[in-house]
Protein backbone atom coordinates (compact mmCIF):
# COMPACT_ATOMS: atom_id res chain seq x y z
CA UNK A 1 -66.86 -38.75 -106.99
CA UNK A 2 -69.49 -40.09 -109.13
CA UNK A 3 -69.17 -40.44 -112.95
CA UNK A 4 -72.08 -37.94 -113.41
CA UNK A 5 -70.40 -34.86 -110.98
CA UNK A 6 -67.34 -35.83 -112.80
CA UNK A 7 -69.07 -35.46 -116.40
CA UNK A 8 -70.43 -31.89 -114.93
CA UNK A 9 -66.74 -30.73 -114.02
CA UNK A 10 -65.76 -32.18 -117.10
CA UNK A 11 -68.01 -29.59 -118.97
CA UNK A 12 -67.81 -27.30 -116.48
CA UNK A 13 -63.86 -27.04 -117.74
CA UNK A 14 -64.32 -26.94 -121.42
CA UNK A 15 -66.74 -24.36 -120.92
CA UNK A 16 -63.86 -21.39 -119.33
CA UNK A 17 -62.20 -21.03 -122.58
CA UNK A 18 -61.61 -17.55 -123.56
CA UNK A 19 -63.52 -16.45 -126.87
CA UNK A 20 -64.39 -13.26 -128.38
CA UNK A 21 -65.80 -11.74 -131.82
CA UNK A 22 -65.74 -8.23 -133.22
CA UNK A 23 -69.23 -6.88 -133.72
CA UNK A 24 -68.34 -3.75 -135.35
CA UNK A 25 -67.38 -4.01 -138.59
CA UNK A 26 -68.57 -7.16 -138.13
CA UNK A 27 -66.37 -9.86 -139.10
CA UNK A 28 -66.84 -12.67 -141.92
CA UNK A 29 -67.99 -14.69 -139.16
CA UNK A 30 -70.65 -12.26 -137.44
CA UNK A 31 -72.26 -10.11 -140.26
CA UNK A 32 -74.93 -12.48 -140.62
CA UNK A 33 -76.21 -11.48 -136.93
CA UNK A 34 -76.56 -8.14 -138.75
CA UNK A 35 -78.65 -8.86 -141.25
CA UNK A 36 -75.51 -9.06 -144.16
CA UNK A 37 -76.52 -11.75 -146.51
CA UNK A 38 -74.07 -14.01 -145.68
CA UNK A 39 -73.65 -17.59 -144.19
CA UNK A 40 -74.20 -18.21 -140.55
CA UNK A 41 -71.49 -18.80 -138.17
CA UNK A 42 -72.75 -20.00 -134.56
CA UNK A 43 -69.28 -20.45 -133.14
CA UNK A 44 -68.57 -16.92 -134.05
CA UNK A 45 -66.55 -16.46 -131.20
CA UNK A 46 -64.46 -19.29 -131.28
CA UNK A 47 -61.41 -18.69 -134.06
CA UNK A 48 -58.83 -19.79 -132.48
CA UNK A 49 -56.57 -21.34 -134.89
CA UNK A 50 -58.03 -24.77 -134.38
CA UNK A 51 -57.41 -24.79 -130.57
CA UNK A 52 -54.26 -23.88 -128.64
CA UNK A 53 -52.41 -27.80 -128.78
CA UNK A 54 -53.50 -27.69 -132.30
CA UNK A 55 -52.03 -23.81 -133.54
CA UNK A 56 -48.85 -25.04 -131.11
CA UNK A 57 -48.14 -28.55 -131.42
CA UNK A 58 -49.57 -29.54 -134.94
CA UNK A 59 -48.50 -26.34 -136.86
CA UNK A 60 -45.74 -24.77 -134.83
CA UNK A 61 -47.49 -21.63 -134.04
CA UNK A 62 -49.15 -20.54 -137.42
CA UNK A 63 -52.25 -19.70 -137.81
CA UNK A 64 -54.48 -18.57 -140.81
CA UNK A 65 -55.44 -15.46 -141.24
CA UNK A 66 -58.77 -15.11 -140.20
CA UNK A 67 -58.54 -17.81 -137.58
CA UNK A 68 -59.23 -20.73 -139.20
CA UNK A 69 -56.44 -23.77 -138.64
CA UNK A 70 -53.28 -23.09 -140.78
CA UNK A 71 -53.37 -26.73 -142.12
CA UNK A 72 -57.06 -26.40 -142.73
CA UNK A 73 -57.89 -26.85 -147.20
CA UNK A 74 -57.60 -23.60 -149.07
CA UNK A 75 -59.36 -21.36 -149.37
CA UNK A 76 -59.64 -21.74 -145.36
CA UNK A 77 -63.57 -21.22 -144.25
CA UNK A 78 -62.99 -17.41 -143.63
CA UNK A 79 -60.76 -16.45 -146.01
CA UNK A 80 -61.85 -14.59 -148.82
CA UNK A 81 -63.36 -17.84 -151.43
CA UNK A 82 -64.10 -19.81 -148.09
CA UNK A 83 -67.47 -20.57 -146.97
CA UNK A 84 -67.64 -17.62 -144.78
CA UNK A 85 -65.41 -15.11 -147.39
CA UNK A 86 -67.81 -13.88 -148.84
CA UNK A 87 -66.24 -10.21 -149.64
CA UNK A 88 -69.74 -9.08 -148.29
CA UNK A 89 -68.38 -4.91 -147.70
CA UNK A 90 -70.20 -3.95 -143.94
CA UNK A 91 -68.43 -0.71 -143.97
CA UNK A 92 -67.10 2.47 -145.30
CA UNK A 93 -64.61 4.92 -143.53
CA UNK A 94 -62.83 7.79 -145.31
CA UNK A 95 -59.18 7.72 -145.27
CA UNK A 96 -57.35 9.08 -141.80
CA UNK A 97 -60.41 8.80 -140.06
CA UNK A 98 -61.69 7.35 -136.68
CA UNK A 99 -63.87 4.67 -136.13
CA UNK A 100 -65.15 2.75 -133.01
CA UNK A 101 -64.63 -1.31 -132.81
CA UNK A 102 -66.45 -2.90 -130.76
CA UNK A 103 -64.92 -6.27 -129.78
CA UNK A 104 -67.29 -8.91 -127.54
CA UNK A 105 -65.12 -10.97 -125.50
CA UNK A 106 -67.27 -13.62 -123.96
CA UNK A 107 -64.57 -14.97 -121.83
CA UNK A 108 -61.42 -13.39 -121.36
CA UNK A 109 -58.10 -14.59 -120.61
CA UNK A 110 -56.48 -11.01 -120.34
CA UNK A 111 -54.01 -10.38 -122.84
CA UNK A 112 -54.38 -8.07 -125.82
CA UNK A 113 -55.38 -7.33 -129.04
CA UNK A 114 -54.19 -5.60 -132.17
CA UNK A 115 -56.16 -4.42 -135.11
CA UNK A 116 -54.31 -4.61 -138.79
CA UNK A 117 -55.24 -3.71 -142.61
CA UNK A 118 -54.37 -5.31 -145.73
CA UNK A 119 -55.56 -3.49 -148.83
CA UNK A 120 -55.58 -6.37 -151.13
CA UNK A 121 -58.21 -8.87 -150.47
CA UNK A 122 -57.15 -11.99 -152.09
CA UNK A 123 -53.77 -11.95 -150.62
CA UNK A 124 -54.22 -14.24 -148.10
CA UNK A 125 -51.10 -13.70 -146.13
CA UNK A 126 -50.15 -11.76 -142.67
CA UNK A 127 -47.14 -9.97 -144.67
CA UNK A 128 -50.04 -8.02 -145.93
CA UNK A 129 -51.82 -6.87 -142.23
CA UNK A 130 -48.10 -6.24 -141.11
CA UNK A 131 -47.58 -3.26 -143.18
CA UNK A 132 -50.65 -1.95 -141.29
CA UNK A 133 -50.78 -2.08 -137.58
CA UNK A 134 -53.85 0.68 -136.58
CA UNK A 135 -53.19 2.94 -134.05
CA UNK A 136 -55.43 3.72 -130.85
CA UNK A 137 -56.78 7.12 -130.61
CA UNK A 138 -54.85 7.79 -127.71
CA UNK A 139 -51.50 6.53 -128.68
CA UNK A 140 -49.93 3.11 -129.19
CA UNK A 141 -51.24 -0.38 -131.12
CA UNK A 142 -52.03 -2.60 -128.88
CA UNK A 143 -54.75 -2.52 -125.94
CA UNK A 144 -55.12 -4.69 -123.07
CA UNK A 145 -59.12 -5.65 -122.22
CA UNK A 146 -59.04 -4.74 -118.46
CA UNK A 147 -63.19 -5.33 -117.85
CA UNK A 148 -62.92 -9.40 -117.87
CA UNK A 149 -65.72 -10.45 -120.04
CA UNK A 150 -67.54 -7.61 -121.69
CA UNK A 151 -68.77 -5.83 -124.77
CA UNK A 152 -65.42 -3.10 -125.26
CA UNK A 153 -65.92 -0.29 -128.08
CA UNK A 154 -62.21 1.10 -128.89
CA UNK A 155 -61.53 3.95 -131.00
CA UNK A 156 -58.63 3.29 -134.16
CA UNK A 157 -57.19 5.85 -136.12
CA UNK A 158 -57.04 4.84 -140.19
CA UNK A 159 -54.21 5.33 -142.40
CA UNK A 160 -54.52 8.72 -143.80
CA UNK A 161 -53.16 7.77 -147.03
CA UNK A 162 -54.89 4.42 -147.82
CA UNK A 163 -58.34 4.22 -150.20
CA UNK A 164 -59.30 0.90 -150.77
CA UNK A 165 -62.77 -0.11 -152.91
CA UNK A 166 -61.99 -3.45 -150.41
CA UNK A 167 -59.86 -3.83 -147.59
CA UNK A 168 -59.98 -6.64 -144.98
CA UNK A 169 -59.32 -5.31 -141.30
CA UNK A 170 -57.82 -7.55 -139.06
CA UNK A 171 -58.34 -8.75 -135.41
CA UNK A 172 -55.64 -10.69 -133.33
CA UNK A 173 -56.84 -11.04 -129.36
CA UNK A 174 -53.44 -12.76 -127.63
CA UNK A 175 -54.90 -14.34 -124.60
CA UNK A 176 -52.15 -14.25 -121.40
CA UNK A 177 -53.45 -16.84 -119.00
CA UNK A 178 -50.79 -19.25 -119.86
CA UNK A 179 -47.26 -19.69 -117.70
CA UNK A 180 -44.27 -20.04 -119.35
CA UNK A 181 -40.97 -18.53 -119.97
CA UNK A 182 -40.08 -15.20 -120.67
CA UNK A 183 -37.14 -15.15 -122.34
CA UNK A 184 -35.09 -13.57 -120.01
CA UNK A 185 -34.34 -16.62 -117.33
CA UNK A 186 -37.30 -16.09 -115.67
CA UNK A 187 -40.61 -17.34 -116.33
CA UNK A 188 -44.48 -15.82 -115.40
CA UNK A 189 -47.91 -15.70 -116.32
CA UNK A 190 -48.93 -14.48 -120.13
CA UNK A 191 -45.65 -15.42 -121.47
CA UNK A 192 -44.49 -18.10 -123.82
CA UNK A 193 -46.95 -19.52 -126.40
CA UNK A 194 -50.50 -18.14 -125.93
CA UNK A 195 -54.01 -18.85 -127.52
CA UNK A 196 -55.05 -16.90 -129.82
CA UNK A 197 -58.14 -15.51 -131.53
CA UNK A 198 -59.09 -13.82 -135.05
CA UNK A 199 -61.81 -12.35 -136.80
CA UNK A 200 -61.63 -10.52 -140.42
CA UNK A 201 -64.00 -8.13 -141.86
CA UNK A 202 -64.82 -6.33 -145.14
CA UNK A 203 -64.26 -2.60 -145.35
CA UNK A 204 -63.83 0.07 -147.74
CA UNK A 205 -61.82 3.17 -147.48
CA UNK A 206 -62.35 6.07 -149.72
CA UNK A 207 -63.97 9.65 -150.46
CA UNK A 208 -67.35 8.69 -151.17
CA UNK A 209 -69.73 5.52 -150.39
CA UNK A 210 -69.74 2.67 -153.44
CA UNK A 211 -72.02 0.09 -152.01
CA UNK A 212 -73.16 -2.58 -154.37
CA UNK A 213 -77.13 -2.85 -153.48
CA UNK A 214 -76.27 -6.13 -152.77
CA UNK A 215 -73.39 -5.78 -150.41
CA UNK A 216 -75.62 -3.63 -148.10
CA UNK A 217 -77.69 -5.13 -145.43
CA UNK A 218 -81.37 -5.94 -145.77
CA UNK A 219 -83.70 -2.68 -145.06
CA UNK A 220 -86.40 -3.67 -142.68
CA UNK A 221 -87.95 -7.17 -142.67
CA UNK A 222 -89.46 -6.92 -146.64
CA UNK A 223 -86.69 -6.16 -148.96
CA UNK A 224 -85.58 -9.50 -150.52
CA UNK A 225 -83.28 -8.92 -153.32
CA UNK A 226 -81.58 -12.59 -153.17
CA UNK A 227 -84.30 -15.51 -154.40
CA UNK A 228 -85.90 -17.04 -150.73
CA UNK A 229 -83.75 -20.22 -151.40
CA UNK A 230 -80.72 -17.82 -150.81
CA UNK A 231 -81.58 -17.07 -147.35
CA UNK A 232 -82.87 -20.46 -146.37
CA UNK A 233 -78.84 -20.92 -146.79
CA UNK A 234 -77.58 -18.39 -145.91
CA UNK A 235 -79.42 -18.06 -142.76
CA UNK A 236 -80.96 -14.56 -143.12
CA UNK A 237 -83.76 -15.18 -140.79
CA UNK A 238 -81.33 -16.36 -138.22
CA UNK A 239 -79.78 -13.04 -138.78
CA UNK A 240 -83.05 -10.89 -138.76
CA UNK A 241 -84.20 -12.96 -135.65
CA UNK A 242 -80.69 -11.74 -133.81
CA UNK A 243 -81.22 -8.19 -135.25
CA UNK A 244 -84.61 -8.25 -133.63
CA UNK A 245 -83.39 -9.65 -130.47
CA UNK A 246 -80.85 -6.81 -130.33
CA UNK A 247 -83.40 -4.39 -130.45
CA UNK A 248 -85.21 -5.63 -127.88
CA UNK A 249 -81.97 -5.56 -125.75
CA UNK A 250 -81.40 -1.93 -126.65
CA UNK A 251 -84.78 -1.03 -125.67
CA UNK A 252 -84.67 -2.52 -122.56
CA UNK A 253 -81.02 -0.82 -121.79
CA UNK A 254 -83.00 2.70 -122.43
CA UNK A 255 -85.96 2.10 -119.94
C-alpha cells in the first residue's frame, strides 16, 4: 500500500466520528448560524469532552458541562463567561409547556440522548441539570436516534412549575458503538465507557416574553444595533450567510 492510499484511509478514519449539535434552541455553540450575535463556532458539532481517550483516560470520565474538556481553564469556552457563554437568550417557553428540539446528528453512533435544565446560569455544575431531567411527550427521558445520521425534531415536556428570566437547557448524546462490559459478566456493544457529546443553550421560562433588544436575533439583513467592529468578531455575516443558505434549502425542500 502506498503512503498516499494509506494517508486517504488515514483520513478516511478520522472522518467516521460521531458528532451532532442541537439547532433548536440553538446551543452556545450554534446560535450564531441563526443570526444571534454571538461568536462563531465551526466545530459546532464536535463537543465531545475533548475526545473519548481524553474525557476517559486523562479525566476519568468527567466532562464539563457544555462539552468542553473538564481540565480545560475556567470559565471553559461554553460555559457561561467562556468565549462562547455568552448568556445570549434564543428562546422563551411558558412553564409546563411543549416544545420541539431539533437535534442534527451528522454522524451517529446510536446511543441516546437526554435533555436537562438548570435554572441558575452561573452554576456551572451537573448537580444543577440533575434535578431536571425533561420528559418526552410520549413518556420516558431518554430517546434513542434510530434514523442514523439525520436532522431529528423531538417533542419535551417543561417543568410546570419552573419560571426562569434564564435557564440553560442541556444536551447529553451517549454514543453506543463501543464494546465493553456490562456489568453483569457479560460484555456487548454500547456498554462500558462511551463518547459523549454536549451542547447548552439559553432559554427563558415564564408568563410573558422579556427579551432584551439585544438578546434577540438580527431582523432582516439592515438592523445593526452592535458597532460593525462587533460583528467582524463575532462573525455575524458568517451567521447571516448560513441563515441565507438555509433559506435557500427550505425553498428548495418546498418545490
Amino acid at each position: 500500500m502506498s503512503w498516499c492510499a494509506l494517508l486517504i484511509l488515514s483520513a478516511a478514519i478520522v472522518c467516521v466520528h460521531g458528532h451532532g449539535r442541537v439547532l433548536q434552541p440553538p446551543s452556545r455553540a450554534s446560535a450564531w448560524r441563526y443570526g444571534f450575535p454571538t461568536p462563531p463556532n465551526y466545530d459546532d458539532d464536535g463537543l465531545n469532552c475533548g475526545g473519548f481517550s481524553h474525557q476517559w483516560t486523562v479525566n476519568g470520565g468527567k466532562c464539563g458541562i457544555c462539552g468542553d474538556p473538564y481540565d480545560a481553564s475556567i470559565p471553559r469556552p461554553h460555559e457561561l463567561g467562556g468565549v462562547y457563554g455568552q448568556g445570549v437568550i434564543v428562546e422563551h417557553y411558558l412553564p409546563g409547556s411543549v416544545f420541539t428540539a431539533t437535534v442534527d446528528l451528522t454522524a451517529s453512533h446510536r446511543g441516546y440522548w437526554e435533555f436537562k435544565l438548570c435554572p441558575e446560569p452561573e452554576r456551572n455544575e451537573q448537580e444543577c441539570f440533575d434535578q431536571y431531567i425533561l420528559e418526552l411527550e410520549d413518556g420516558g427521558t431518554t430517546f434513542r436516534p434510530d434514523r442514523g445520521s439525520s436532522k431529528y425534531e423531538v417533542s419535551y415536556r417543561l417543568p410546570s412549575g419552573l419560571v426562569c428570566d434564564h435557564c440553560v437547557l442541556q444536551w447529553r448524546y451517549t454514543a453506543g458503538n463501543n464494546w465493553g462490559d456490562c456489568n453483569n459478566g457479560t460484555h456487548g456493544l454500547g456498554c462500558g465507557n462511551q463518547e459523549q457529546f454536549y451542547a447548552c443553550s439559553d432559554i427563558s421560562i415564564g408568563v410573558s416574553k422579556n427579551f432584551e433588544a439585544e438578546d434577540s436575533p438580527p431582523e432582516g439583513y439592515e438592523r445593526i444595533p452592535y458597532p460593525l467592529f462587533y460583528y467582524l468578531r463575532h462573525g455575524y455575516f458568517d451567521a447571516q450567510q448560513g441563515k441565507r443558505d438555509n433559506e435557500i434549502d427550505n425553498d428548495i425542500e418546498k418545490e
